[in-house]
C-alpha atoms as a PDB file:
ATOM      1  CA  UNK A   1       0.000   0.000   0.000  1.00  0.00           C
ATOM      2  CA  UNK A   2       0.842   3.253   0.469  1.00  0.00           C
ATOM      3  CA  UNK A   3       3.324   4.663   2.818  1.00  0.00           C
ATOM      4  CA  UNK A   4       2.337   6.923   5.273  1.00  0.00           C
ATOM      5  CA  UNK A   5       4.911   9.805   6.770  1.00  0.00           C
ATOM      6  CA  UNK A   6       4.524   8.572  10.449  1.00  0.00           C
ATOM      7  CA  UNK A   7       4.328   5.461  12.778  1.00  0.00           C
ATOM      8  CA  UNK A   8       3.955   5.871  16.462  1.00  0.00           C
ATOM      9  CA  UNK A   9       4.885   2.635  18.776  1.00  0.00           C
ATOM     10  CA  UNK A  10       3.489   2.183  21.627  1.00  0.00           C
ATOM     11  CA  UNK A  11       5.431  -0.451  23.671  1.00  0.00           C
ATOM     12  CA  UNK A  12       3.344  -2.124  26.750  1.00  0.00           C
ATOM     13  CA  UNK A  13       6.167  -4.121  28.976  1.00  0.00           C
ATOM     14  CA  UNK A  14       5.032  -6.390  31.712  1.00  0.00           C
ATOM     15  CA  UNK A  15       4.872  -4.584  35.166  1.00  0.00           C
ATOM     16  CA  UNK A  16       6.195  -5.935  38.824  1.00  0.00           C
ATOM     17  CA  UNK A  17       4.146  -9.128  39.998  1.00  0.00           C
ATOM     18  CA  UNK A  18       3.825 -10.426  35.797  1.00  0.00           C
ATOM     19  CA  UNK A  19       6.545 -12.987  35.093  1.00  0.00           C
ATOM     20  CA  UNK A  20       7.933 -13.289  31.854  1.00  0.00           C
ATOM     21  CA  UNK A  21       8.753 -10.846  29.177  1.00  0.00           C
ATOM     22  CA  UNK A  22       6.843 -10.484  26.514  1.00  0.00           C
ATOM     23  CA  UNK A  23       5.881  -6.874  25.074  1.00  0.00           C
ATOM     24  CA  UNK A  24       2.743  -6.148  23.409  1.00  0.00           C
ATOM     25  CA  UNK A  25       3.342  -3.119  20.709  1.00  0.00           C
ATOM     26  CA  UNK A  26       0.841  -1.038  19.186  1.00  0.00           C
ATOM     27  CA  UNK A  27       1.734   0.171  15.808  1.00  0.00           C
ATOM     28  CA  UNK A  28      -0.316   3.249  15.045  1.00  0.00           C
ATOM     29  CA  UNK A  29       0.090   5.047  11.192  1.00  0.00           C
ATOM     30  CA  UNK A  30      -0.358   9.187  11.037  1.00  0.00           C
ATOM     31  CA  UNK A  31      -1.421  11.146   8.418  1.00  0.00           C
ATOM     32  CA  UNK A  32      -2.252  14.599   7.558  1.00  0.00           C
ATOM     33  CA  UNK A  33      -3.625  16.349   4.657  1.00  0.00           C
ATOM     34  CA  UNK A  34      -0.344  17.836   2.771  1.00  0.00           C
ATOM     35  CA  UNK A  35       1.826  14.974   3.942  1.00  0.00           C
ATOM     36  CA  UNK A  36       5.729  15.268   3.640  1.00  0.00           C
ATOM     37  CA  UNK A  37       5.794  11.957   1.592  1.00  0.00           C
ATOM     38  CA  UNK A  38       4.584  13.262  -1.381  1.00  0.00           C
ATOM     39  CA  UNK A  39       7.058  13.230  -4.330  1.00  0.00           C
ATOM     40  CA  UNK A  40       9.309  11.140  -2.733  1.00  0.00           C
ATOM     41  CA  UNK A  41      11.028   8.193  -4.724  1.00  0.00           C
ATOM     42  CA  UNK A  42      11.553   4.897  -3.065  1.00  0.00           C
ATOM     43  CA  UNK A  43      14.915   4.095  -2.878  1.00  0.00           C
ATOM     44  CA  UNK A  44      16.588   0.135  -2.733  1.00  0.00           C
ATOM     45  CA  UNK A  45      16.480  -0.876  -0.190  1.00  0.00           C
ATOM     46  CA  UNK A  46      13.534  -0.082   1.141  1.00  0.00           C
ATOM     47  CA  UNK A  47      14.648   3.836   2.025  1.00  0.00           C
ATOM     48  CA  UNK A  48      11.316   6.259   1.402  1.00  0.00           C
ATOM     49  CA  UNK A  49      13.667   9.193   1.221  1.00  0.00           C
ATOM     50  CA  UNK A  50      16.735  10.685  -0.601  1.00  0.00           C
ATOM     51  CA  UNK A  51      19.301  12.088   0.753  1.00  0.00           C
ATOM     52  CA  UNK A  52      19.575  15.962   1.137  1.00  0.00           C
ATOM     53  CA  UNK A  53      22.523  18.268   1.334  1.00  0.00           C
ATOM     54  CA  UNK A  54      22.947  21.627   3.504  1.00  0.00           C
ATOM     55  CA  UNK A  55      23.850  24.627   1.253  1.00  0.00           C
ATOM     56  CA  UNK A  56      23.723  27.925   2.643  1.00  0.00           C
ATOM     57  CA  UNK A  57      22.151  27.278   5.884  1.00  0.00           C
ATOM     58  CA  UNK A  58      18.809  25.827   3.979  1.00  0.00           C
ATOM     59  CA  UNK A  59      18.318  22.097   2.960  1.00  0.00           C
ATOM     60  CA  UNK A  60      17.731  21.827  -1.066  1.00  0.00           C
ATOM     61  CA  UNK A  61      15.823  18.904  -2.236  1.00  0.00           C
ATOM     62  CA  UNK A  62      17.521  17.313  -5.642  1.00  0.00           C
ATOM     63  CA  UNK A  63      13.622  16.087  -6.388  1.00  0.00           C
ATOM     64  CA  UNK A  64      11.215  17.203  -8.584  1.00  0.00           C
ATOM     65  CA  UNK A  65       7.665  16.844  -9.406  1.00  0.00           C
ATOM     66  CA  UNK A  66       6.541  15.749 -12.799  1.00  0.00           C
ATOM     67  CA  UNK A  67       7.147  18.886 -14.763  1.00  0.00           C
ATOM     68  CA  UNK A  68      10.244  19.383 -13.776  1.00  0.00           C
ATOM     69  CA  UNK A  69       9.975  22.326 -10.875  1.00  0.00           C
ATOM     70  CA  UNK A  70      10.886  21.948  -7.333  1.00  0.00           C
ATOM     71  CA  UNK A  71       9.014  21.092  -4.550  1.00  0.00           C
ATOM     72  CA  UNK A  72       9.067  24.207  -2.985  1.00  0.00           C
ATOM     73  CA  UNK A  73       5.818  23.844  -0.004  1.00  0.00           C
ATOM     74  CA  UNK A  74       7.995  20.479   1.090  1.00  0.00           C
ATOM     75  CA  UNK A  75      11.290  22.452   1.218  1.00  0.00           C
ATOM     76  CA  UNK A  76       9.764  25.402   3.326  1.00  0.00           C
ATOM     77  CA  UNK A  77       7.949  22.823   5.667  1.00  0.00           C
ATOM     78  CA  UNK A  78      11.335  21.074   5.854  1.00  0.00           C
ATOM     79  CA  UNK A  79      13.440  24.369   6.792  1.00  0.00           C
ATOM     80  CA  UNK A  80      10.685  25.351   9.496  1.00  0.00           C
ATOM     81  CA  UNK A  81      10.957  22.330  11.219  1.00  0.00           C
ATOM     82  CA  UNK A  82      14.323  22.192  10.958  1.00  0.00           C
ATOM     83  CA  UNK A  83      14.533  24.949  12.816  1.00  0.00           C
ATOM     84  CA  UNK A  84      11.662  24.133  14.841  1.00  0.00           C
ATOM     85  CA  UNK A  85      13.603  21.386  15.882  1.00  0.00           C
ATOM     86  CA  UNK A  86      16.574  22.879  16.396  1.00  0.00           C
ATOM     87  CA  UNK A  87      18.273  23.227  20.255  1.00  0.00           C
ATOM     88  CA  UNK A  88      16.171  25.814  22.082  1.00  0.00           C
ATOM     89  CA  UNK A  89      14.150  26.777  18.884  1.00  0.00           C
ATOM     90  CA  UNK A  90      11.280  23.895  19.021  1.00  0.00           C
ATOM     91  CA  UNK A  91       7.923  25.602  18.998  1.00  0.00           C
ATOM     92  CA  UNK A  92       4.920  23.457  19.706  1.00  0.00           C
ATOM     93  CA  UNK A  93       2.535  22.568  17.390  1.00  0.00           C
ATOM     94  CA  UNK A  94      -0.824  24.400  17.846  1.00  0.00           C
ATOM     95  CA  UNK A  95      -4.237  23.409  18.658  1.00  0.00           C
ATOM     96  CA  UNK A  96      -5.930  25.340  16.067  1.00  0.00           C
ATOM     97  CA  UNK A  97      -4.845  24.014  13.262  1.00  0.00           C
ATOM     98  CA  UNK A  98      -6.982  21.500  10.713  1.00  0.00           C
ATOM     99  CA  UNK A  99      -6.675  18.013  11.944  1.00  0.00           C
ATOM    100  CA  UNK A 100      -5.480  18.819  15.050  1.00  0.00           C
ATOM    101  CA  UNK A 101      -4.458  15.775  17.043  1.00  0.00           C
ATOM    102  CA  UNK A 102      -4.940  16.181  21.104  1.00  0.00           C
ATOM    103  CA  UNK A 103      -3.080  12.577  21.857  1.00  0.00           C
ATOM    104  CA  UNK A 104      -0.309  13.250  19.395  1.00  0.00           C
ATOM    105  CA  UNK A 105       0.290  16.001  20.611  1.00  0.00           C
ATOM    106  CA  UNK A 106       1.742  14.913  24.317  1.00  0.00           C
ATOM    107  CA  UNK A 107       4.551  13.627  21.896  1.00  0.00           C
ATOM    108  CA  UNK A 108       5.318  16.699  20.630  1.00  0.00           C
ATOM    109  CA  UNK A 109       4.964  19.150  23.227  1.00  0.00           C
ATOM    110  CA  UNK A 110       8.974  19.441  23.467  1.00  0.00           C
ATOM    111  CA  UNK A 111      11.349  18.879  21.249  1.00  0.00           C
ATOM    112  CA  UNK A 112      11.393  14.867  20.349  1.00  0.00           C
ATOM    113  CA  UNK A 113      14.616  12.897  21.232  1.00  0.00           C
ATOM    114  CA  UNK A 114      17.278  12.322  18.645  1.00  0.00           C
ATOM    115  CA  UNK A 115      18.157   8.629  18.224  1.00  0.00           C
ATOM    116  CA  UNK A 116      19.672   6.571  20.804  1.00  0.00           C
ATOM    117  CA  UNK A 117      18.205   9.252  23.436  1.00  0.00           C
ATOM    118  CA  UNK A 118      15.032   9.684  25.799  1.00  0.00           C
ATOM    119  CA  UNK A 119      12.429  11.791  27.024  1.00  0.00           C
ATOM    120  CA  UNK A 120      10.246  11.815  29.784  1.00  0.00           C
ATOM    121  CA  UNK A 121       7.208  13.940  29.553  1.00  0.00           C
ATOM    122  CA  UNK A 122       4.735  14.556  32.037  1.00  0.00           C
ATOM    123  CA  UNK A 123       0.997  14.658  31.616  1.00  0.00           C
ATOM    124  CA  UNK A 124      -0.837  17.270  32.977  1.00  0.00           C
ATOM    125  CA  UNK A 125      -4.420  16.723  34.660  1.00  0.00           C
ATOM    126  CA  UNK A 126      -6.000  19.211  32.566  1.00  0.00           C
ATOM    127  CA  UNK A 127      -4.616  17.636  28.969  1.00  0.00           C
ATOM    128  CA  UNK A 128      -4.772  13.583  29.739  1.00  0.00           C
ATOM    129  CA  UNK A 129      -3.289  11.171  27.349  1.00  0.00           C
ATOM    130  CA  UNK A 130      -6.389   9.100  26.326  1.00  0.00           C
ATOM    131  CA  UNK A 131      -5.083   6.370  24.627  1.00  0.00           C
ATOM    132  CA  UNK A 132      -8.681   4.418  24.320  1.00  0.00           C
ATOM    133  CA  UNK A 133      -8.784   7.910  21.812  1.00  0.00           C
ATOM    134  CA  UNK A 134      -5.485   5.993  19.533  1.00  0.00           C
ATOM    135  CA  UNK A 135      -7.474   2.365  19.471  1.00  0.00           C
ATOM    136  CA  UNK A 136     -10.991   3.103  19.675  1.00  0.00           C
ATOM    137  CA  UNK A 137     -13.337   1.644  16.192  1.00  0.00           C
ATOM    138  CA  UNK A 138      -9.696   0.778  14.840  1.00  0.00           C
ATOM    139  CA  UNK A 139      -9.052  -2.854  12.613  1.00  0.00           C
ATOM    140  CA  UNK A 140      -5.570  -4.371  14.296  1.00  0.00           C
ATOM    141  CA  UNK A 141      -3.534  -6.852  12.322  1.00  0.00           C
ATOM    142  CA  UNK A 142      -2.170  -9.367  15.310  1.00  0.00           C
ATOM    143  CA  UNK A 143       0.967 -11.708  14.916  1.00  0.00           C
ATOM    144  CA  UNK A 144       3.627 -12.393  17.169  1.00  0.00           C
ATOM    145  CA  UNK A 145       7.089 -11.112  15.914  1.00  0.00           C
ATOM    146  CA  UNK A 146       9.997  -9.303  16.747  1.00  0.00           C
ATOM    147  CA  UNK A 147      11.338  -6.317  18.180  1.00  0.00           C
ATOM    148  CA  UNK A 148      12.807  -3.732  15.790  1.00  0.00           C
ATOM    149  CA  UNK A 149      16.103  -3.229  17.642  1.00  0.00           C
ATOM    150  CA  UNK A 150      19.209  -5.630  17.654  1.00  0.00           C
ATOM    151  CA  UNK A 151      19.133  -8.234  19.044  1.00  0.00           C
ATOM    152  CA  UNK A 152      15.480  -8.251  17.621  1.00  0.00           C
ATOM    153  CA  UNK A 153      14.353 -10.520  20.483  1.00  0.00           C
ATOM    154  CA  UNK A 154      11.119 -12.404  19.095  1.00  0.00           C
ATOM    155  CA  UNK A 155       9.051 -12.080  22.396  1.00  0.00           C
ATOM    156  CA  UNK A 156       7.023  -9.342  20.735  1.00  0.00           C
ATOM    157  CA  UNK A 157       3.220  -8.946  19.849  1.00  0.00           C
ATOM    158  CA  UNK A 158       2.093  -6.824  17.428  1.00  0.00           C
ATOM    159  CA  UNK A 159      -1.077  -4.595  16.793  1.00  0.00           C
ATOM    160  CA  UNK A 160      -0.902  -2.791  13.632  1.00  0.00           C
ATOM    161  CA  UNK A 161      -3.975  -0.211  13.243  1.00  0.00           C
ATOM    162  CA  UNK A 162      -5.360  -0.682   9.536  1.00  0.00           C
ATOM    163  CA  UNK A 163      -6.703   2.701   9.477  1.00  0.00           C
ATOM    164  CA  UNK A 164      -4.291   5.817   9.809  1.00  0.00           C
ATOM    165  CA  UNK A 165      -4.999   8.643  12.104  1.00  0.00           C
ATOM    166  CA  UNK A 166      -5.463  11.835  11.126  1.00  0.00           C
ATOM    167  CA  UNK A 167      -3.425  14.911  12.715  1.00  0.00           C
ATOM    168  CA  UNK A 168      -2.344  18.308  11.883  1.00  0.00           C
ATOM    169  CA  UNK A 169       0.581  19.201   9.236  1.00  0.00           C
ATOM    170  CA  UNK A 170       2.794  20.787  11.990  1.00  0.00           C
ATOM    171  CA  UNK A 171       2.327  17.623  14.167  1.00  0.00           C
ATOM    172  CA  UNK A 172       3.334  14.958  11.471  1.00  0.00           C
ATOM    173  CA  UNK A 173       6.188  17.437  10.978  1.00  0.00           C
ATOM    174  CA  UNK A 174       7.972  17.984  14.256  1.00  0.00           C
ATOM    175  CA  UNK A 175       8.227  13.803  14.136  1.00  0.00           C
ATOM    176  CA  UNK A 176       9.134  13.323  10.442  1.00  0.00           C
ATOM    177  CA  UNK A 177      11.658  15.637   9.764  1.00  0.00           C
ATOM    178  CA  UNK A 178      12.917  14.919  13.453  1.00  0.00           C
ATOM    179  CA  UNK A 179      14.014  11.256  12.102  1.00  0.00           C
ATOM    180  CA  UNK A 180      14.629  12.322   8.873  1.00  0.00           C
ATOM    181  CA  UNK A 181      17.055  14.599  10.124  1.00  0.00           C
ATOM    182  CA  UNK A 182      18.422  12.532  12.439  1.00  0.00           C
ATOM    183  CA  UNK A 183      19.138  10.159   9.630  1.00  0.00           C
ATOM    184  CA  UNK A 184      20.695  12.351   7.244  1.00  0.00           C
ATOM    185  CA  UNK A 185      17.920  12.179   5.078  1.00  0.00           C
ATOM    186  CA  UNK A 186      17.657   8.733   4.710  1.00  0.00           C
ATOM    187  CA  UNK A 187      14.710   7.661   7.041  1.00  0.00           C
ATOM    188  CA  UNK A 188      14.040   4.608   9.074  1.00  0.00           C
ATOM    189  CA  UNK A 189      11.441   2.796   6.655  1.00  0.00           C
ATOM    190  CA  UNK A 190      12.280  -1.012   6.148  1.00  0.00           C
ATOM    191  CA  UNK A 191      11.391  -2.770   3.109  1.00  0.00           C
ATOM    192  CA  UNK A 192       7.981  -5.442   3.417  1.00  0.00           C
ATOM    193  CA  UNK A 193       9.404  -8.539   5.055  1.00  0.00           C
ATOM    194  CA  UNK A 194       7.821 -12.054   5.065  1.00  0.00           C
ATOM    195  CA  UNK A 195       5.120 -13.521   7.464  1.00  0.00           C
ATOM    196  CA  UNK A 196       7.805 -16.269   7.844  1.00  0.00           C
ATOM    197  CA  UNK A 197       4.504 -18.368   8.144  1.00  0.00           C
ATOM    198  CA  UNK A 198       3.428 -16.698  11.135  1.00  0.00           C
ATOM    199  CA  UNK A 199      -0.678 -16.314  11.164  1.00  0.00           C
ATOM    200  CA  UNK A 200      -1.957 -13.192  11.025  1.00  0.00           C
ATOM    201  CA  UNK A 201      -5.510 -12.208  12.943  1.00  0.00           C
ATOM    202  CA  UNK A 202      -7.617  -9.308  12.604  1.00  0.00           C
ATOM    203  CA  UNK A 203      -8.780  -8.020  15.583  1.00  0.00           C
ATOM    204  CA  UNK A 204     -11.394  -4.781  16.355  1.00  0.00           C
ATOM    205  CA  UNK A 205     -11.004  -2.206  19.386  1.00  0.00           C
ATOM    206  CA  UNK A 206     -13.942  -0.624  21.030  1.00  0.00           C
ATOM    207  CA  UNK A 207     -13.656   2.332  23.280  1.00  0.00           C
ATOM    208  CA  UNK A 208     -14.587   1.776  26.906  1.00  0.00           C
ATOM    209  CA  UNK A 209     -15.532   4.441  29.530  1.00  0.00           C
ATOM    210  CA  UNK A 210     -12.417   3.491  32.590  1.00  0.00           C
ATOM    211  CA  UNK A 211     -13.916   4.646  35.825  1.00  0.00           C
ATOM    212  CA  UNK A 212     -11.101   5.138  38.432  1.00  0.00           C
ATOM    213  CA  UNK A 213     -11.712   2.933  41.662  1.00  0.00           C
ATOM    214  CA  UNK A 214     -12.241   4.603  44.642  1.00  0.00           C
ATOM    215  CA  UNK A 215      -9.582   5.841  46.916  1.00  0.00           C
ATOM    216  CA  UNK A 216     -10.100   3.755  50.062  1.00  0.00           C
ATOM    217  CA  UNK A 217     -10.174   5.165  53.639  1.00  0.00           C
ATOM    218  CA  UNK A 218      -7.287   6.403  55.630  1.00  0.00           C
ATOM    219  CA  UNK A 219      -5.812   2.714  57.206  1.00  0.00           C
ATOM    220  CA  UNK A 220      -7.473   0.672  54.744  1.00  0.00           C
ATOM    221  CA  UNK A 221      -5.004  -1.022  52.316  1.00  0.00           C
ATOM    222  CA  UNK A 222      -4.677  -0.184  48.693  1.00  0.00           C
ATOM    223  CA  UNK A 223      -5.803  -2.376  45.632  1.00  0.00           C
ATOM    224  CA  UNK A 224      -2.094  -2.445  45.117  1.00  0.00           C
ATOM    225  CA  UNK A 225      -1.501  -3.778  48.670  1.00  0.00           C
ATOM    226  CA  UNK A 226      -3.954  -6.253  48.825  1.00  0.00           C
ATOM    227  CA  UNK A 227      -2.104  -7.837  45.488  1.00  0.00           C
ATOM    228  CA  UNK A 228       1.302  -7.638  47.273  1.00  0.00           C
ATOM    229  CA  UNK A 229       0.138  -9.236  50.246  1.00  0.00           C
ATOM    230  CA  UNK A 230      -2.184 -12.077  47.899  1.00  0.00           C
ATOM    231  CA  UNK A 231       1.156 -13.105  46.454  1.00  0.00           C
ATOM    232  CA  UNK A 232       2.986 -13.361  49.649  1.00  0.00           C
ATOM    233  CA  UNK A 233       0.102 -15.645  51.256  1.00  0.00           C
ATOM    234  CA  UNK A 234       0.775 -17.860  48.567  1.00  0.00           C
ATOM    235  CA  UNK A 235       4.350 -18.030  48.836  1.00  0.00           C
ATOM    236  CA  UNK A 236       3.688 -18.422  52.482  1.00  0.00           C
ATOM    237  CA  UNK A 237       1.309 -21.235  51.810  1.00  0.00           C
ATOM    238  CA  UNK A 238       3.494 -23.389  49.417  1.00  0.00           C
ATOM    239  CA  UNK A 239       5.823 -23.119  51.923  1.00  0.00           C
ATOM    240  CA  UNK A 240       3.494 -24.702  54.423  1.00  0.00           C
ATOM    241  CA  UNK A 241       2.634 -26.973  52.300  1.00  0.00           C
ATOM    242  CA  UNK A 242       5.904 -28.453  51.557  1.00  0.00           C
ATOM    243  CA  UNK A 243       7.213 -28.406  55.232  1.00  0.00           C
ATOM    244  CA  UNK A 244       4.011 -30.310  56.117  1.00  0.00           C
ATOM    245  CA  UNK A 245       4.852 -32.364  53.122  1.00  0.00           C
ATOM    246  CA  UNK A 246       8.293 -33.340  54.515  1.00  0.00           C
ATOM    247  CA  UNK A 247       6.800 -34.242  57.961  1.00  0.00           C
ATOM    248  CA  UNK A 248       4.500 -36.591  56.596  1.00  0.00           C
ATOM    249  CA  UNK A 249       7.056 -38.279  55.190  1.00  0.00           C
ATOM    250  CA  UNK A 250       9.216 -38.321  58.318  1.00  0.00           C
ATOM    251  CA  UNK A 251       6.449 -39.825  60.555  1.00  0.00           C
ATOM    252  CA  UNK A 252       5.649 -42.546  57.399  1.00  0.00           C
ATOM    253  CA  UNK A 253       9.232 -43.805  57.522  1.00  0.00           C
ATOM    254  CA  UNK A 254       9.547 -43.847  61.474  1.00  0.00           C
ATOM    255  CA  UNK A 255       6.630 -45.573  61.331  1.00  0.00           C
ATOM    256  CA  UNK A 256       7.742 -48.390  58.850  1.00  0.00           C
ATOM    257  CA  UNK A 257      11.063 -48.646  60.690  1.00  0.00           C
ATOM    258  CA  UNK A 258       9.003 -49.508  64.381  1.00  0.00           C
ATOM    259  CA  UNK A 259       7.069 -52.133  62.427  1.00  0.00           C
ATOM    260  CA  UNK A 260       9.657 -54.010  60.777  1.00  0.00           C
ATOM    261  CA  UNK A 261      11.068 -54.032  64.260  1.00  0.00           C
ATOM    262  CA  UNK A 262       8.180 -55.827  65.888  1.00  0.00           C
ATOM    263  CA  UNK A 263       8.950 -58.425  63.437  1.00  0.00           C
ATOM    264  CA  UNK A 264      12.208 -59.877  64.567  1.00  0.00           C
ATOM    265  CA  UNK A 265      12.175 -62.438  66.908  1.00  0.00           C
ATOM    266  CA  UNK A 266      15.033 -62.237  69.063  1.00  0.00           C
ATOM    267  CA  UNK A 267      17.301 -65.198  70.067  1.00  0.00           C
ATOM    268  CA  UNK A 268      17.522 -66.109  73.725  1.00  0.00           C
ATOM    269  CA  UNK A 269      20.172 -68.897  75.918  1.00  0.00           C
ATOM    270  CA  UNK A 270      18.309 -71.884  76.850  1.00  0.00           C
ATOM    271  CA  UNK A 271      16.675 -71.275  80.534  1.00  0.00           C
ATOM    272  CA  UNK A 272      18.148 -74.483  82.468  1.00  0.00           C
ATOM    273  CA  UNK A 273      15.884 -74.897  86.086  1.00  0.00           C
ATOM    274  CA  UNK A 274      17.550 -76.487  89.225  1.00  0.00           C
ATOM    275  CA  UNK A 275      19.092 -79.360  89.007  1.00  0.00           C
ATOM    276  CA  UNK A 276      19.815 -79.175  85.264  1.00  0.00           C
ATOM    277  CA  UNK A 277      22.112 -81.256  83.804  1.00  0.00           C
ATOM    278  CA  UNK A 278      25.853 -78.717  83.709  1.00  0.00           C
ATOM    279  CA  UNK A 279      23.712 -76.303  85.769  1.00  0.00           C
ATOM    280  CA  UNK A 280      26.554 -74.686  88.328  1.00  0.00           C
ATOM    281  CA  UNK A 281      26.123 -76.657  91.870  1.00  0.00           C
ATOM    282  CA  UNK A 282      26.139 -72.419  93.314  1.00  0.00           C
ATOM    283  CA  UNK A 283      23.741 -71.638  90.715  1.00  0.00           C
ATOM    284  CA  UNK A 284      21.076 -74.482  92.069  1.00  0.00           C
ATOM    285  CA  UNK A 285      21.803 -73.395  95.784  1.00  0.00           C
ATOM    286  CA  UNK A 286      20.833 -70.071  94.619  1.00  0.00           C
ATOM    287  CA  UNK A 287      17.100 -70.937  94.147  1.00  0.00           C
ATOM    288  CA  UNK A 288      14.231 -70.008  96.166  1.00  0.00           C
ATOM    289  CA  UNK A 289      12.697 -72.474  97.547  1.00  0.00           C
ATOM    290  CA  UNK A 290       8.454 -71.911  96.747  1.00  0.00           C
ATOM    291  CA  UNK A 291       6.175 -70.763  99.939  1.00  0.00           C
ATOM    292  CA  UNK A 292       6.725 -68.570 102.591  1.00  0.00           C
ATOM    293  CA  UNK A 293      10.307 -69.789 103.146  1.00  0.00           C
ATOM    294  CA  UNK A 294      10.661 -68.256  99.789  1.00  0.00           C
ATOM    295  CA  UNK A 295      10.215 -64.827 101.448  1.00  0.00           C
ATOM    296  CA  UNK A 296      12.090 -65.653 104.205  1.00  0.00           C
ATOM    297  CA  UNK A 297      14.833 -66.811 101.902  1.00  0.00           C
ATOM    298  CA  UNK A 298      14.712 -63.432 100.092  1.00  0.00           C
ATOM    299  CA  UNK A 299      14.894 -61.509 103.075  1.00  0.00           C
ATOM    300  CA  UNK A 300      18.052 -63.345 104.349  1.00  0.00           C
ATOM    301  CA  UNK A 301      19.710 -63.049 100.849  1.00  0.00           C
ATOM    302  CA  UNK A 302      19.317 -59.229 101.046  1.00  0.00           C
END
């Protein structure tokens, strides 16, 4: 199809308590009504743009349109946000403008990041980011892929909106040219690449209204607590479980060992009575004799 001037990612990475790490990455196309792409030749391989050269201070675009004259709205967009984008010179889109984009524009309410950089950008109460805004009545295209970035890690799944989003000229600009500058003038487009057989669903978002749960009461614990403390009663538990585990099989093997004991019969000397044949003429002596003498005996003997 088509190319369009600008792809926002939105990267979703698995937060504290959610093993694993697989990302789930939005891939949302921008477009606006006089978009920068126009007149540009595709170059091998893959490359949407040609390179440009500074002369005098002003980029000068080597293309031109069909009858031969230069593209002169794309070069003045091109200088402005040049210098737009420039250290200390970015000015920030504005609202009025046709197509105006309110979520696009937290992205470019500062200057954007040059490659291999970051941003962080804070969103004020008054000017949310609504991302159900991004998804909402959108067709996704869902496989599981790749990440973009050596080592390209496949532990990535993708949602690639169908339909582009519309937003204003000066928007689409400030994160165009920003790139395209960034890559002296050669872009960041990749060619098509194969499925690699990988199946390919198509998925539809509807917008839902989020309501915000309640703050609870001074001393009462958080959603977020309760979840902490859910996870440790289960460690806690297993724990239990297993030490429990090990005592049962403690007790089961004490118990087999007193059993097989009972079985052994032990071996005892012959008991020879008086007057046994090789019976010791002291041991015989040494009897009681049966009745009371017998206690009398005893008594004497002690």
């Amino acid at each position: 199809g088509e190319p369009l001037p600008l792809e926002l990612q939105l990267v979703h990475r698995p937060t504290a308590g959610f093993p694993g790490k697989q990302l789930v990455t939005v891939s949302l196309l921008f477009n606006c009504s006089m978009s920068p792409m126009v007149g540009l030749k595709q170059t091998f391989p893959g490359l949407l743009q040609t390179k440009r050269k500074l002369r005098a201070g002003r980029k000068v675009s080597r293309r031109r349109d069909a009858g031969g004259s230069a593209t002169l709205a794309q070069e003045e967009r091109s200088s402005s946000a040049s210098a737009s984008g420039s250290a200390g010179g970015f000015k920030q889109p504005a609202w009025y403008m046709p197509n105006f984009n309110p979520q696009l524009q937290t992205f470019v309410r500062n200057s954007p990041p040059i490659f291999m950089d970051a941003t962080t950008e804070k969103v004020p109460k008054a000017e949310p980011f609504q991302i159900g805004d991004l998804y909402a009545h959108g067709t996704f295209a869902m496989y599981r892929g790749s990440q973009t970035l050596p080592p390209c890690d496949e532990n990535t799944v993708w949602l690639v909106r169908r339909e582009p989003i519309m937003a204003s000229n000066e928007q689409v600009d400030a994160l165009f040219y920003r790139l395209y500058n960034t890559t002296d003038g050669h872009g960041n487009f990749r060619t098509v690449m194969p499925t690699n057989q990988r199946p390919v669903e198509f998925w539809t978002a509807t917008k839902r209204t989020f309501t915000e749960p309640a703050t609870p009461p001074p001393g009462q614990p958080s959603a977020q607590d309760l979840n902490v403390w859910s996870q440790d009663a289960i460690t806690i538990s297993k724990a239990a479980s297993d030490y429990a585990r090990d005592i049962n099989a403690r007790l089961s093997q004490a118990a087999v060992a007193q059993h097989q004991s009972f079985d052994v019969v032990p071996v005892l000397p012959p008991v020879m009575g008086a007057g046994s044949p090789g019976m010791p003429a002291a041991a015989v002596a040494a009897e009681p004799p049966p009745g009371p003498e017998g206690d009398i005996w005893a008594a004497k003997q002690i």
